[in-house]
Protein backbone atom coordinates (compact mmCIF):
# COMPACT_ATOMS: atom_id res chain seq x y z
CA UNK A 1 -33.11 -49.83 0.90
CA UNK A 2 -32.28 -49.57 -2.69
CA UNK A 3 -31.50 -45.88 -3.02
CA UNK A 4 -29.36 -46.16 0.46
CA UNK A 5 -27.48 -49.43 -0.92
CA UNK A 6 -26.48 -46.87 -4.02
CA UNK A 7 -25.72 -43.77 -2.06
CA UNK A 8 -23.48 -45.51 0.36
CA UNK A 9 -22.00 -47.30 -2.84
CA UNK A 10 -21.15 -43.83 -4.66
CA UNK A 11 -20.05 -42.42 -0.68
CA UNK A 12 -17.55 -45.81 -0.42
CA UNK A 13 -16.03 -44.95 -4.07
CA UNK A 14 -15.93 -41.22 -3.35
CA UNK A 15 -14.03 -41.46 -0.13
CA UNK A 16 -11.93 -44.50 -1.68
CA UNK A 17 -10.90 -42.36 -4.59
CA UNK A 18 -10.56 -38.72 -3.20
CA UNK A 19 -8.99 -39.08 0.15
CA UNK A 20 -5.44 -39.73 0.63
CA UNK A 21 -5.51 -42.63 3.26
CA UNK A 22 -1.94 -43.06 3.79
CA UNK A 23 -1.70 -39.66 5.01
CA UNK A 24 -0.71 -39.59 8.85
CA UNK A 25 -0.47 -37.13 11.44
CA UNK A 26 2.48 -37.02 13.30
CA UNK A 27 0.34 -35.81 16.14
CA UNK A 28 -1.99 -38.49 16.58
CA UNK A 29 -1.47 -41.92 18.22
CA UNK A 30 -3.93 -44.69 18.55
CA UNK A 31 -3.39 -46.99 21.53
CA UNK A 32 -5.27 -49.89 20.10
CA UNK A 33 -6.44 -52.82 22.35
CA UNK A 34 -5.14 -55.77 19.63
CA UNK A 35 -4.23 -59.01 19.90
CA UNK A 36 -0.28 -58.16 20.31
CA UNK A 37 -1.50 -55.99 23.14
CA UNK A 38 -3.58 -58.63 24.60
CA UNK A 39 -0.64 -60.93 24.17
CA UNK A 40 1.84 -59.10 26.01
CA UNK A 41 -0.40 -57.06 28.62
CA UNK A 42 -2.76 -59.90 29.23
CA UNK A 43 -6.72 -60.26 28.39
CA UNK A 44 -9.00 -57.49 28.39
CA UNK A 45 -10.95 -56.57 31.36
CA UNK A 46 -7.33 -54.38 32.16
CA UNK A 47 -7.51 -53.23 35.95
CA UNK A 48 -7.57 -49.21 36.44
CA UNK A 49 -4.22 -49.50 37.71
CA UNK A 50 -2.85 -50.59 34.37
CA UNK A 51 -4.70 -47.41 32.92
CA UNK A 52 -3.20 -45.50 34.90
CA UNK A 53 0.24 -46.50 34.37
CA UNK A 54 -0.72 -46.02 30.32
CA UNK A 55 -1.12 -42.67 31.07
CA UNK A 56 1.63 -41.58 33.06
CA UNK A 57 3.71 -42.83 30.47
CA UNK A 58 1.45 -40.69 27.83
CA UNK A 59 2.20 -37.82 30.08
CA UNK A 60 6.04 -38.63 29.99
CA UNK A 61 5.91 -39.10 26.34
CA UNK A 62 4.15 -35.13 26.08
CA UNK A 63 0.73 -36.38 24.90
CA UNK A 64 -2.03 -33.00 25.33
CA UNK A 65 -4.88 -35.28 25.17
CA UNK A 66 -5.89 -38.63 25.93
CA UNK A 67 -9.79 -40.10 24.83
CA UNK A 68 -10.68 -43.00 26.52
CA UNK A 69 -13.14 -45.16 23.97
CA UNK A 70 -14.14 -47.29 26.67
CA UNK A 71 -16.02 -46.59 29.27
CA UNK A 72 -15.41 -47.48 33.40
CA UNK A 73 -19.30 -47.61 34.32
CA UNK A 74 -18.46 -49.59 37.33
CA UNK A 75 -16.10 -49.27 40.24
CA UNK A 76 -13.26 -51.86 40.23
CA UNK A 77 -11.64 -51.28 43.42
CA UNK A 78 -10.76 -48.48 45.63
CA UNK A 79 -7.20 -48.53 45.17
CA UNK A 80 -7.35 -49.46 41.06
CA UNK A 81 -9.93 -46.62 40.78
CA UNK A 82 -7.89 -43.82 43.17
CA UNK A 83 -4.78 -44.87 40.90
CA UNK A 84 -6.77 -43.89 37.63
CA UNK A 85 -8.37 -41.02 39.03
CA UNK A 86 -5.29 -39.80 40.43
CA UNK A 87 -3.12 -40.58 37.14
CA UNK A 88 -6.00 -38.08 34.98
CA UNK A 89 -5.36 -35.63 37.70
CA UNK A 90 -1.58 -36.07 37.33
CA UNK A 91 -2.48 -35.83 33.37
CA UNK A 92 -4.86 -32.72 33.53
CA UNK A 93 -2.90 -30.19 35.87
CA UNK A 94 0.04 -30.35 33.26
CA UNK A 95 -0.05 -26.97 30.44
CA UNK A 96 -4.00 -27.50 29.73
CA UNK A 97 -3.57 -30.86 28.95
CA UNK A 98 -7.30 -33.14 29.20
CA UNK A 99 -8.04 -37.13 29.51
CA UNK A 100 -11.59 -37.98 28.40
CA UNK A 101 -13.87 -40.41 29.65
CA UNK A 102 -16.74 -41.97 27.86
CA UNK A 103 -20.32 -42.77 28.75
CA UNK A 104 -23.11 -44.56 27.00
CA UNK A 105 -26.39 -42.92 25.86
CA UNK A 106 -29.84 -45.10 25.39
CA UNK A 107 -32.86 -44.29 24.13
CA UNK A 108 -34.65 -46.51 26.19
CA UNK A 109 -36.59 -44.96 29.29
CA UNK A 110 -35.85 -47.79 31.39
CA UNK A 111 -31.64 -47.28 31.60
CA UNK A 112 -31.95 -43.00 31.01
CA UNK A 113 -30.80 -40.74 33.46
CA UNK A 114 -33.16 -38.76 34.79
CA UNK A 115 -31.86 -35.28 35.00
CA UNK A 116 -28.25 -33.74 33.57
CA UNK A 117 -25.76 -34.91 36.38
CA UNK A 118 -24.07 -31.48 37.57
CA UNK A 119 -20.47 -33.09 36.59
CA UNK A 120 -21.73 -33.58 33.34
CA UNK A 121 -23.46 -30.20 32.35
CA UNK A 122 -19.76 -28.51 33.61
CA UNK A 123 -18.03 -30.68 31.50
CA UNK A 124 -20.58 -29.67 28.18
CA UNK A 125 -21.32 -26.85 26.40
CA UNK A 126 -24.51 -25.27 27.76
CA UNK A 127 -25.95 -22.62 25.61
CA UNK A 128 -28.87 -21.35 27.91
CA UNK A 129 -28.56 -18.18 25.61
CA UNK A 130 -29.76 -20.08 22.81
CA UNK A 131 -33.27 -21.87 22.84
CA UNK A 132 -32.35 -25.15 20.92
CA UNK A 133 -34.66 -27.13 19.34
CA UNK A 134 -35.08 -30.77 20.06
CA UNK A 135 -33.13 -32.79 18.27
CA UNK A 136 -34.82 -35.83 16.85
CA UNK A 137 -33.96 -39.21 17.95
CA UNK A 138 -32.45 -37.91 20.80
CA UNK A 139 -30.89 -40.34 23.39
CA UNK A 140 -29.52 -39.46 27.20
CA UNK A 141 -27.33 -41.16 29.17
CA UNK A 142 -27.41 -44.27 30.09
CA UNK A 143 -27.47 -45.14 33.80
CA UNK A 144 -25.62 -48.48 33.31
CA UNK A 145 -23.13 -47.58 30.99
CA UNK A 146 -22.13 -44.32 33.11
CA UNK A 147 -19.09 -43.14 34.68
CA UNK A 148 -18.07 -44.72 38.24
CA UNK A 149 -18.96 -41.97 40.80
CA UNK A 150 -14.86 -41.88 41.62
CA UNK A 151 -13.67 -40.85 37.85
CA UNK A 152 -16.69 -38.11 38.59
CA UNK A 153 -14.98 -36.36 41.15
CA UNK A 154 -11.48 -36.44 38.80
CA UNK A 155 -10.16 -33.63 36.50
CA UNK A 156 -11.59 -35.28 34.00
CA UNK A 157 -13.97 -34.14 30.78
CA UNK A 158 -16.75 -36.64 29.81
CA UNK A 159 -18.65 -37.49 26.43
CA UNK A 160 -20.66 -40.36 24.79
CA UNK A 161 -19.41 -42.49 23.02
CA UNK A 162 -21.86 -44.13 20.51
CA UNK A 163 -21.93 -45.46 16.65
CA UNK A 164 -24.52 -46.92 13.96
CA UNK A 165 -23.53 -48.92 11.72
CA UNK A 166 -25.74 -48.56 8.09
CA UNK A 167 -27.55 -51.66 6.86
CA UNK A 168 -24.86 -52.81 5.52
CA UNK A 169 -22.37 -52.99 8.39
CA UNK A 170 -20.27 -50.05 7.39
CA UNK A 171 -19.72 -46.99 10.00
CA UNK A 172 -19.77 -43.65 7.97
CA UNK A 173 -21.41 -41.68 9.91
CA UNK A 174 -20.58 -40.37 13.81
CA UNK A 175 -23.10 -37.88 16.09
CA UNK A 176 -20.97 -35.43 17.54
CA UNK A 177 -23.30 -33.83 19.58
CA UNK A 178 -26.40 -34.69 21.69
CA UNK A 179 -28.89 -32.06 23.42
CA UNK A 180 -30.20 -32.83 26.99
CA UNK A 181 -32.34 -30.34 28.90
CA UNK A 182 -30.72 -27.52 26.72
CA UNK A 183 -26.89 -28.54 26.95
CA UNK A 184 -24.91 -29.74 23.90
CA UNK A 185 -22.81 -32.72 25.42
CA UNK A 186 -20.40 -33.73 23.35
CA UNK A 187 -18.67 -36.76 21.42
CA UNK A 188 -15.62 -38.28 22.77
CA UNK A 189 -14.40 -37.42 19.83
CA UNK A 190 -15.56 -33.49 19.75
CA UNK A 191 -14.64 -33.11 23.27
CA UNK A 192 -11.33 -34.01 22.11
CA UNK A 193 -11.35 -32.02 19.42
């Protein structure tokens, strides 16, 4: 634990000292699900409805891409979850534009998936050409922390979402790809990239 302690040390000084922070993109936004959101929208389970309305006004405001960081394993209600699945529709048929949902992975047997959902291995990478090696510590989706069968059947694309933190607490690191049955399925974050 010693030598990790020290390397994340020198990585922590490194990143503090080399990279610009206060550098922004003009093209990124982060929605962020704070207290003064919580304050005026109202506490957090949000319906789907209010999801949807969030991204009709994204579309409006000429966002490309939209990446969901939590994930809807669970239906809500017919009409809450046909208002978000029609809103990403709205969303994805506009000039290439894409809303991404996330799912869960697990590496325990019991919550796994057992097979690569066909929804899922369209929405990846496959590379059949390619005979990958497995890739250690691999994890597949979990079952419980899935997407609800109606967000499925949307336009949208899907990818885990997932993050260790080191001993310490700290998140420096972030998989951006996970191999199931051959496919590359991607990060929220690569999916979106």
């Amino acid at each position: 634990y010693a030598a990790t302690f020290v390397e994340n040390w020198f990585y922590d000084l490194r990143t503090a000292r080399f990279y610009l922070h206060d550098r922004k993109s003009p093209n990124l936004v982060i929605l962020d699900i704070d207290n003064e959101s919580l304050s005026r929208i109202g506490r957090w389970p949000w319906t789907r409805t209010k999801h949807a309305q969030i991204l009709d006004n994204l579309l409006a405001y000429g966002a490309k891409v939209v990446m969901f960081d939590v994930a809807f394993p669970e239906p809500e209600s017919k009409d809450a979850d046909d208002a978000l699945a029609a809103a990403i529709d709205r969303f994805s048929k506009k000039d290439r534009n894409s809303v991404i949902l996330a799912y869960g992975l697990s590496d325990d047997s019991e919550k796994m998936v057992g097979s690569l959902p066909d929804f899922l291995q369209m929405s990846s990478t496959v590379t059949s050409a390619t005979k990958l090696s497995p890739m250690p510590h691999a994890q597949r989706p979990d079952r419980l922390a899935f997407v609800a069968p109606r967000f499925q059947q949307s336009m949208a694309a899907f990818g885990f979402l997932t993050a260790a933190p080191d001993l310490d607490g700290v998140f420096r690191n972030y998989q951006l790809v996970q191999e199931m049955e051959g496919t590359l399925l991607p990060s929220v974050g690569m999916k979106g990239f």
